[in-house]
N, C-alpha and C. Protein backbone atom coordinates (compact mmCIF):
# COMPACT_ATOMS: atom_id res chain seq x y z
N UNK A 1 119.69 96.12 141.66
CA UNK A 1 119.78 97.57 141.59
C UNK A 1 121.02 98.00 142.35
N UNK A 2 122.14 98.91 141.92
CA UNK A 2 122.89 99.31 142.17
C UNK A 2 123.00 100.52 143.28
N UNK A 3 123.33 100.35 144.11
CA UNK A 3 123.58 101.45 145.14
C UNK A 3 124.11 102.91 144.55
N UNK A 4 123.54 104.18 144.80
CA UNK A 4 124.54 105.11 143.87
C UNK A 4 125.12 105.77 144.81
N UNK A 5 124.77 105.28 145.96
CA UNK A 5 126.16 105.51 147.07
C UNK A 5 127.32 104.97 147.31
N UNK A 6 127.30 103.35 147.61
CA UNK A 6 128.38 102.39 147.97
C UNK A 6 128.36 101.26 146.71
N UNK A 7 127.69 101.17 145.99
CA UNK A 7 127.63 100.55 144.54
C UNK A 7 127.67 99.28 144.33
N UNK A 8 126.84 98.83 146.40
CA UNK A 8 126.65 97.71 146.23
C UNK A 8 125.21 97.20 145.21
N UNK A 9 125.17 95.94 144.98
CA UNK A 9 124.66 95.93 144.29
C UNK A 9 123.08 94.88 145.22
N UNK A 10 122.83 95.01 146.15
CA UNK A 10 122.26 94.67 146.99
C UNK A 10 121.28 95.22 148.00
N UNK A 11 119.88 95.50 147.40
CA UNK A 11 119.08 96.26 148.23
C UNK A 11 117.85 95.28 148.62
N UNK A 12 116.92 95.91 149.55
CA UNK A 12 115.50 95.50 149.75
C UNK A 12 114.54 96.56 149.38
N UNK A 13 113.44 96.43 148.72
CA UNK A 13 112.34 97.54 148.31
C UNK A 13 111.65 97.60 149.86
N UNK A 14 111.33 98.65 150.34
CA UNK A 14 110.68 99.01 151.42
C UNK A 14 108.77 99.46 150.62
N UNK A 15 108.97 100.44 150.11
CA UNK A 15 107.69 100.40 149.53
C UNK A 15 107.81 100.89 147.60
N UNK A 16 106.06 100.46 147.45
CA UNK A 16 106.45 100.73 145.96
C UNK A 16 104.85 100.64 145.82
N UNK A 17 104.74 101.57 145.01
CA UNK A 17 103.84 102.77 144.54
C UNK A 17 103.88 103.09 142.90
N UNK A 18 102.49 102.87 141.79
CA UNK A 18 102.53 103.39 140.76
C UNK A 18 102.31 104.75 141.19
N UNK A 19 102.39 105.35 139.73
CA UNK A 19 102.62 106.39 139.83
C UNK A 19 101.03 106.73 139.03
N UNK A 20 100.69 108.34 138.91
CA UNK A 20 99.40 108.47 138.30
C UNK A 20 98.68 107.95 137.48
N UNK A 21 99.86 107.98 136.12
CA UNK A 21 99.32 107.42 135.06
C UNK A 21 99.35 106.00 134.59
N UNK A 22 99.75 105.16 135.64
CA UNK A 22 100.35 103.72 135.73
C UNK A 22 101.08 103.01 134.93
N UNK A 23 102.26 104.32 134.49
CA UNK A 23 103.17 103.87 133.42
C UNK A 23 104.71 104.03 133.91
N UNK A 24 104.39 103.76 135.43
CA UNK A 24 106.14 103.54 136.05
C UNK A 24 105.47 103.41 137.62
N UNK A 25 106.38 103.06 138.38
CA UNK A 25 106.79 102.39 139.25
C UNK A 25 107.70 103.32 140.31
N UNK A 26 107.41 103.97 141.26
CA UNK A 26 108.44 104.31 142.29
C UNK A 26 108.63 103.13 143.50
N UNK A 27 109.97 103.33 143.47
CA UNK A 27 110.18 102.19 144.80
C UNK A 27 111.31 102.17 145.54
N UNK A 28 110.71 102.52 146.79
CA UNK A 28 111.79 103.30 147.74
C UNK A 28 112.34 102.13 148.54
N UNK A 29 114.19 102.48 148.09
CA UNK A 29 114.80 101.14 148.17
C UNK A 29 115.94 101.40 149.23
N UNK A 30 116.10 100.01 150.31
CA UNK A 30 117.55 100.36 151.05
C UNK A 30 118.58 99.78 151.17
N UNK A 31 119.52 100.50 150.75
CA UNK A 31 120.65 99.27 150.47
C UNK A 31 121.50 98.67 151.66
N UNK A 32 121.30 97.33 151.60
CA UNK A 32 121.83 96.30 152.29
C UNK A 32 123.75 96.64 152.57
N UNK A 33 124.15 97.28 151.69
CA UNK A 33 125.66 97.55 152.02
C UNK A 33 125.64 98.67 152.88
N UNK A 34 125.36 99.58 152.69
CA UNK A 34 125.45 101.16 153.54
C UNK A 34 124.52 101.14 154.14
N UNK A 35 122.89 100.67 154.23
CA UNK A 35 121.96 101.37 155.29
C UNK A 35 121.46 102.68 154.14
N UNK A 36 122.25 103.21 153.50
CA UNK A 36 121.25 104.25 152.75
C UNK A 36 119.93 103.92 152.21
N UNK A 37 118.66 104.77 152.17
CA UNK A 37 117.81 105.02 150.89
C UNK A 37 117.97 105.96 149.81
N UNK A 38 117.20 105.32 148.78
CA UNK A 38 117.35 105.73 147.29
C UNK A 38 116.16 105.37 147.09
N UNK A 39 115.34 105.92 145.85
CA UNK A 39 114.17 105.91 145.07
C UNK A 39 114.76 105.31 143.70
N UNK A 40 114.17 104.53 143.40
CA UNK A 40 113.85 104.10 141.53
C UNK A 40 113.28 104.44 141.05
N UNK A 41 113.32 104.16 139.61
CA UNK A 41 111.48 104.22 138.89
C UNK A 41 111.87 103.47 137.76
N UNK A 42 110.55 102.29 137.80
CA UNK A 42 110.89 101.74 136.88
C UNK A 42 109.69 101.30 135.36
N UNK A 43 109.91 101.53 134.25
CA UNK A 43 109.11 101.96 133.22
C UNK A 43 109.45 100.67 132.31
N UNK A 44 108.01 100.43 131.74
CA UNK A 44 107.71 99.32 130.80
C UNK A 44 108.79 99.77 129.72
N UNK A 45 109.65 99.16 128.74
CA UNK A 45 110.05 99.64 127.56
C UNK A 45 109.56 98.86 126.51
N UNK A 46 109.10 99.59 125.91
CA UNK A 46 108.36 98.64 124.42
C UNK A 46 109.31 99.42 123.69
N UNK A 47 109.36 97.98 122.25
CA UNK A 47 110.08 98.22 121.27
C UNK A 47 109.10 98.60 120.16
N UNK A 48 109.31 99.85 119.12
CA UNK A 48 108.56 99.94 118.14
C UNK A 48 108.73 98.74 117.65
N UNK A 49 107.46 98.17 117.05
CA UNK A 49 107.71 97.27 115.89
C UNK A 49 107.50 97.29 114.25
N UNK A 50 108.09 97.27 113.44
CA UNK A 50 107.65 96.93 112.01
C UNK A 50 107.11 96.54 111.28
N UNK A 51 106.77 96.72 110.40
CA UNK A 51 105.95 95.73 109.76
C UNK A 51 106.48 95.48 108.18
N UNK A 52 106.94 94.32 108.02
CA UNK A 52 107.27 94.79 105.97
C UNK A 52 106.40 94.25 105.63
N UNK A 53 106.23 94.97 105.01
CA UNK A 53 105.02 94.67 103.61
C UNK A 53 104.99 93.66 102.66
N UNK A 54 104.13 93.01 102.18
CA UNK A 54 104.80 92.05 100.76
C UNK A 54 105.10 92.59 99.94
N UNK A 55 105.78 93.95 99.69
CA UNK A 55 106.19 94.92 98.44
C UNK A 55 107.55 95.30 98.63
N UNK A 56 107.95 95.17 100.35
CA UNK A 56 108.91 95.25 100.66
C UNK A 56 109.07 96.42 101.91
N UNK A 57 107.93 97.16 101.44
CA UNK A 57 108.28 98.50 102.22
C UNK A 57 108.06 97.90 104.01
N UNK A 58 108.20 99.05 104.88
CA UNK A 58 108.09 99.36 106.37
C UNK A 58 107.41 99.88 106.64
N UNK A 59 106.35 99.62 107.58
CA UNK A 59 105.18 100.76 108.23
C UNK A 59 105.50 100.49 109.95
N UNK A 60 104.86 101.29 110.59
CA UNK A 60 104.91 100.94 112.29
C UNK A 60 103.69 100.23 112.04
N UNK A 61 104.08 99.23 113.03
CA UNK A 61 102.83 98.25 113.67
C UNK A 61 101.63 99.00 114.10
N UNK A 62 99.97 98.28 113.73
CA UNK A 62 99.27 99.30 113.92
C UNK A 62 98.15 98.05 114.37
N UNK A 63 97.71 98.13 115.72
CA UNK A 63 96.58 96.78 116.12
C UNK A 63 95.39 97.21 115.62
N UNK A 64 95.24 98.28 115.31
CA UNK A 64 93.92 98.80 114.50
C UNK A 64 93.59 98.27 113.31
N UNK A 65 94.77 98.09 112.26
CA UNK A 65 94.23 97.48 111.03
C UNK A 65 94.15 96.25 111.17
N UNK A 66 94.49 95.85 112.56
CA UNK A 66 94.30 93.72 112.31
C UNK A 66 92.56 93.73 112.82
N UNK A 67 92.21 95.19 113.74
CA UNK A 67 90.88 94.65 114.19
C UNK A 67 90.06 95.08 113.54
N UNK A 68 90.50 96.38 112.27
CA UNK A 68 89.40 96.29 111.15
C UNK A 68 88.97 95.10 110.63
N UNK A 69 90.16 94.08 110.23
CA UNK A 69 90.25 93.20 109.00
C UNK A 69 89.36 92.43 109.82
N UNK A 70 89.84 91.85 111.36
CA UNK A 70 88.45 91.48 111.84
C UNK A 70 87.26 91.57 111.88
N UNK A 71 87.08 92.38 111.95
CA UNK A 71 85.55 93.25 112.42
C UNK A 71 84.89 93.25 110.92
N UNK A 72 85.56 93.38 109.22
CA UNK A 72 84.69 92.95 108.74
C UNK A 72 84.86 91.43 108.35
N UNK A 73 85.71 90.74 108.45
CA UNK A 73 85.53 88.92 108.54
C UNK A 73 84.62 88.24 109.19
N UNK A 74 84.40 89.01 110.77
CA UNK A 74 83.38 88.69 111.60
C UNK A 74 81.88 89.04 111.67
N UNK A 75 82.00 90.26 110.13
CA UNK A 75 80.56 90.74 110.23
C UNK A 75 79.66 89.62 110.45
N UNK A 76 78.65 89.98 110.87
CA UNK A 76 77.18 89.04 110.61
C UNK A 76 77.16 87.64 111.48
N UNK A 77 78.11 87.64 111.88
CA UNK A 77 78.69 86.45 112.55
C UNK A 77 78.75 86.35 114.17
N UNK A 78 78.55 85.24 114.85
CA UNK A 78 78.38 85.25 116.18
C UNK A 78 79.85 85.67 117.19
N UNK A 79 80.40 86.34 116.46
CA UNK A 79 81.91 86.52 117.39
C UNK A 79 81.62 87.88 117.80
N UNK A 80 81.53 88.05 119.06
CA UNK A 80 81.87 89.57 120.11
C UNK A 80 83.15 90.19 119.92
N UNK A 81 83.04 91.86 120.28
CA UNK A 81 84.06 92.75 119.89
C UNK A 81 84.83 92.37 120.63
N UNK A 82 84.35 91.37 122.13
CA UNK A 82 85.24 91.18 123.15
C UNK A 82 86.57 90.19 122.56
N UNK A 83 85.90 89.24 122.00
CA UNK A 83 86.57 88.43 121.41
C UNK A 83 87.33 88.92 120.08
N UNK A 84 86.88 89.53 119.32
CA UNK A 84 88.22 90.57 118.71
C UNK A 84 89.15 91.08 119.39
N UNK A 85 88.64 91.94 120.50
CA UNK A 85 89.53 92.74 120.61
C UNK A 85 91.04 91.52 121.70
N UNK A 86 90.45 90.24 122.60
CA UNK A 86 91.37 89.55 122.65
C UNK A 86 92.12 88.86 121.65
N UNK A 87 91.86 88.52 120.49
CA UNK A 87 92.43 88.48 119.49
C UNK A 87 93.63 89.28 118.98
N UNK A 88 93.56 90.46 119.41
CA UNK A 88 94.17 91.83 118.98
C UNK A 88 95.09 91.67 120.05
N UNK A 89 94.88 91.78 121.34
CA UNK A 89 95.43 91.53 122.00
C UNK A 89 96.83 90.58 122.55
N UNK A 90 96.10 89.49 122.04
CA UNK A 90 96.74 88.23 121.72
C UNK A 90 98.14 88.30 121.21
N UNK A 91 98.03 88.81 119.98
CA UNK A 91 98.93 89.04 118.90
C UNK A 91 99.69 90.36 119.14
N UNK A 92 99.37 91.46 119.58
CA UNK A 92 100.43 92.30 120.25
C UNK A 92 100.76 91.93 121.40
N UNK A 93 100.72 90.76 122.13
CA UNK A 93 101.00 90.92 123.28
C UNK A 93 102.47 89.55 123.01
N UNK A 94 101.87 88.79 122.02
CA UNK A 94 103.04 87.85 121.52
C UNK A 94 104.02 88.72 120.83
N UNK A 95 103.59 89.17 119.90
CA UNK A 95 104.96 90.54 119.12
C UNK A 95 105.85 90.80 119.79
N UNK A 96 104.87 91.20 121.16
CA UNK A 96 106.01 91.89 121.91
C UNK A 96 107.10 90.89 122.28
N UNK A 97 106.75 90.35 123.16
CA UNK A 97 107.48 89.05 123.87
C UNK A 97 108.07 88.26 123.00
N UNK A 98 107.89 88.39 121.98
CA UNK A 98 109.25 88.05 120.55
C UNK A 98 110.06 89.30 120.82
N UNK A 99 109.84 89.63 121.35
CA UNK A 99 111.55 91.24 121.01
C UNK A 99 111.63 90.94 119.77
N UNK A 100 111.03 90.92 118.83
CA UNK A 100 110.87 91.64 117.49
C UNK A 100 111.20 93.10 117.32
N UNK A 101 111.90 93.30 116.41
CA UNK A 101 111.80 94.64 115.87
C UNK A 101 110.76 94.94 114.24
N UNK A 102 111.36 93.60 113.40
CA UNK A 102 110.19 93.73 112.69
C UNK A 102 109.96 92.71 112.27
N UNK A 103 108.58 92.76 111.68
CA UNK A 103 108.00 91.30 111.78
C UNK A 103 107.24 91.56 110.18
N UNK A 104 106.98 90.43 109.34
CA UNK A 104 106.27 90.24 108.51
C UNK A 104 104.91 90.74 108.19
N UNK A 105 104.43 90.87 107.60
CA UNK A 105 102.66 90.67 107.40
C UNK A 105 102.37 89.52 107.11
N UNK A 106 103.29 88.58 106.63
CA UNK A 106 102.56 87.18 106.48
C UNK A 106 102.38 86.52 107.80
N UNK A 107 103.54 86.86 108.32
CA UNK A 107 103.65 86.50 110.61
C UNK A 107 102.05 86.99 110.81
N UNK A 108 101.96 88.09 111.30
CA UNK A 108 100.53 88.88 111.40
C UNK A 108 99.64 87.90 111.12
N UNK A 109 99.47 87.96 109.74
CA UNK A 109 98.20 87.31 109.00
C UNK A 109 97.94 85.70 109.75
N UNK A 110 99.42 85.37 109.31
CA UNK A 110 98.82 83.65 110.13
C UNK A 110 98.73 83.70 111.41
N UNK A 111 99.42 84.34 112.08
CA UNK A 111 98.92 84.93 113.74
C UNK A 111 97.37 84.66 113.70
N UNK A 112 96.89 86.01 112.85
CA UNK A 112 95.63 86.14 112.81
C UNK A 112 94.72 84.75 112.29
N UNK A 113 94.87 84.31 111.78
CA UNK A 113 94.20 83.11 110.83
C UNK A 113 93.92 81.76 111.94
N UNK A 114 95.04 81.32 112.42
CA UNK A 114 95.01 80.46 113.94
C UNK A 114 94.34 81.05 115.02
N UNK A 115 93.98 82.15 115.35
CA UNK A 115 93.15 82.23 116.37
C UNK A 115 91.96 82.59 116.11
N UNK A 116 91.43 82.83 115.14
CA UNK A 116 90.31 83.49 114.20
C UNK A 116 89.52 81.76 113.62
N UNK A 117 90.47 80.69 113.22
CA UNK A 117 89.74 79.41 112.99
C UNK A 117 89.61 78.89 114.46
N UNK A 118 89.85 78.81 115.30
CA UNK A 118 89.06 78.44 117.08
C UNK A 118 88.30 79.01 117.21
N UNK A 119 87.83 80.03 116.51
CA UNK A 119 86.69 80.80 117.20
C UNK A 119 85.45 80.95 116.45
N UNK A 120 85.84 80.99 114.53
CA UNK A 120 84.36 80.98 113.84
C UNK A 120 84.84 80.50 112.75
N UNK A 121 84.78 79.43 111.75
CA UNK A 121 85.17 78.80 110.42
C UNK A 121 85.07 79.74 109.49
N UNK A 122 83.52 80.65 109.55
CA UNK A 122 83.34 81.20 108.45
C UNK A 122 84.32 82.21 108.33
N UNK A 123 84.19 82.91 109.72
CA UNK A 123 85.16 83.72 109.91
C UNK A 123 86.65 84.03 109.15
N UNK A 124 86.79 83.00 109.54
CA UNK A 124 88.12 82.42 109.26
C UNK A 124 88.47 82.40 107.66
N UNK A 125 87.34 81.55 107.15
CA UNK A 125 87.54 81.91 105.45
C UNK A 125 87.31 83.04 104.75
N UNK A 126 86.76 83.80 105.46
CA UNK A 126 86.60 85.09 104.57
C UNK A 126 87.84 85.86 104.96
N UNK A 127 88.48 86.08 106.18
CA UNK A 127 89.65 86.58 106.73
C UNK A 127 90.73 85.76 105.37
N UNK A 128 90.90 84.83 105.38
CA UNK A 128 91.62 83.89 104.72
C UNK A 128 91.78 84.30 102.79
N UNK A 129 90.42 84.56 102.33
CA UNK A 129 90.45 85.02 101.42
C UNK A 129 91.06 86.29 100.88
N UNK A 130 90.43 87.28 102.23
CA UNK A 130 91.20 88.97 101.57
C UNK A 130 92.29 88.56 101.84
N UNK A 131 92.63 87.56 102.54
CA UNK A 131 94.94 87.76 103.64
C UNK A 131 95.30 86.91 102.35
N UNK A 132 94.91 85.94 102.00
CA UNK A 132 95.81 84.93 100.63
C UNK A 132 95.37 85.52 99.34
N UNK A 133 94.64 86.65 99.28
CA UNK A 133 94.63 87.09 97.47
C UNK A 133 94.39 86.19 96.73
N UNK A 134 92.90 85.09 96.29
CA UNK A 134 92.64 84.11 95.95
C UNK A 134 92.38 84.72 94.79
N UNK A 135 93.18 83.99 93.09
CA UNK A 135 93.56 84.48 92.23
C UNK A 135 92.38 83.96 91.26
N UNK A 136 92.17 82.82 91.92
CA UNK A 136 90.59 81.73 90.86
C UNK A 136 90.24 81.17 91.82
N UNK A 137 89.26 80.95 91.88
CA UNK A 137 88.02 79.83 92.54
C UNK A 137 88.87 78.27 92.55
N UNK A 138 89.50 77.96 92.00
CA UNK A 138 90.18 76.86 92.06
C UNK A 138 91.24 77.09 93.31
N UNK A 139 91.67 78.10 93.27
CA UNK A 139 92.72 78.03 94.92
C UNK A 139 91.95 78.42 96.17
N UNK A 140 90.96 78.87 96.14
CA UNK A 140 89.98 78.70 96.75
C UNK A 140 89.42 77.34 97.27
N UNK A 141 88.89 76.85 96.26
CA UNK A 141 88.01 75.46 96.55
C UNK A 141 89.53 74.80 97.22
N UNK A 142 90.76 74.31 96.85
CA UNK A 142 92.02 73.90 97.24
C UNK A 142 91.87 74.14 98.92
N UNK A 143 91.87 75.56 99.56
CA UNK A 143 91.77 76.16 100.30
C UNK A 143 90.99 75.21 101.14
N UNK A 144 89.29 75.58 101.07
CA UNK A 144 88.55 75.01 101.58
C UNK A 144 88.26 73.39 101.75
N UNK A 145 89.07 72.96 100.58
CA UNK A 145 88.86 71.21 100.98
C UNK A 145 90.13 71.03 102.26
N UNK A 146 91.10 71.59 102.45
CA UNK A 146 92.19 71.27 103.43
C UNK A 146 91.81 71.81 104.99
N UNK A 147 90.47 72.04 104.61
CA UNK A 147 89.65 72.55 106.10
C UNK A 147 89.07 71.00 106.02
């Protein structure tokens, strides 16, 4: 952090404090060249992310429609919302940390598909079915013998 007095570039944080809504950071800093204090603040930056479509188009990233698609793959099935919703998690939390700007739906989907088969098979194939658009029972059965 830069001094905006002497412009050294050399301080120590004395204290540091979120702020209300715990979406920044004050932190009262002194710089090692002059002896002055200064305050920061420092804020998460997320990048919107994208999404293209297999049609081509762009939508904003939305973790809601990956935990619908869950939630009905998992119907009836022994998997907790907890475990969805780390799932969900999972996968926006990798997006991010790709500094992606935009990312596939096929990325997404197999995102989704690898952490969804660790956790319930059936799961997994019915997720598998609506995400691959199974055209005949023959790419299907294909499908299921490579399990």
């Amino acid at each position: 952090m830069r001094c905006p007095f002497c412009k050294c570039e050399s301080s120590k944080v004395l204290d540091s404090r979120a702020n209300e809504e715990n979406n920044s950071i004050r932190r009262r800093r002194e710089c090692l060249g002059c002896g002055k204090r200064f305050t920061t603040y420092e804020t998460i930056e997320s990048l919107p992310i994208l999404v293209i479509k297999k049609n081509g188009s762009r939508q904003p990233f939305d973790i809601m429609k990956i935990k619908r698609g869950l939630i009905k793959a998992c119907e009836k099935r022994p998997v907790s919302l907890n475990q969805i919703d780390e799932i969900c998690s999972q996968i926006e939390k990798e997006l991010q940390n790709e500094l992606v700007q935009e990312v596939s739906s096929n990325e997404i989907g197999e995102k989704v598909m690898d952490k969804l088969k660790k956790i319930d098979e059936v799961s997994y194939v019915r997720f598998a079915s609506v995400y691959r658009q199974f055209k005949d029972t023959t790419n299907f059965i294909k499908f299921l013998n490579e399990l």
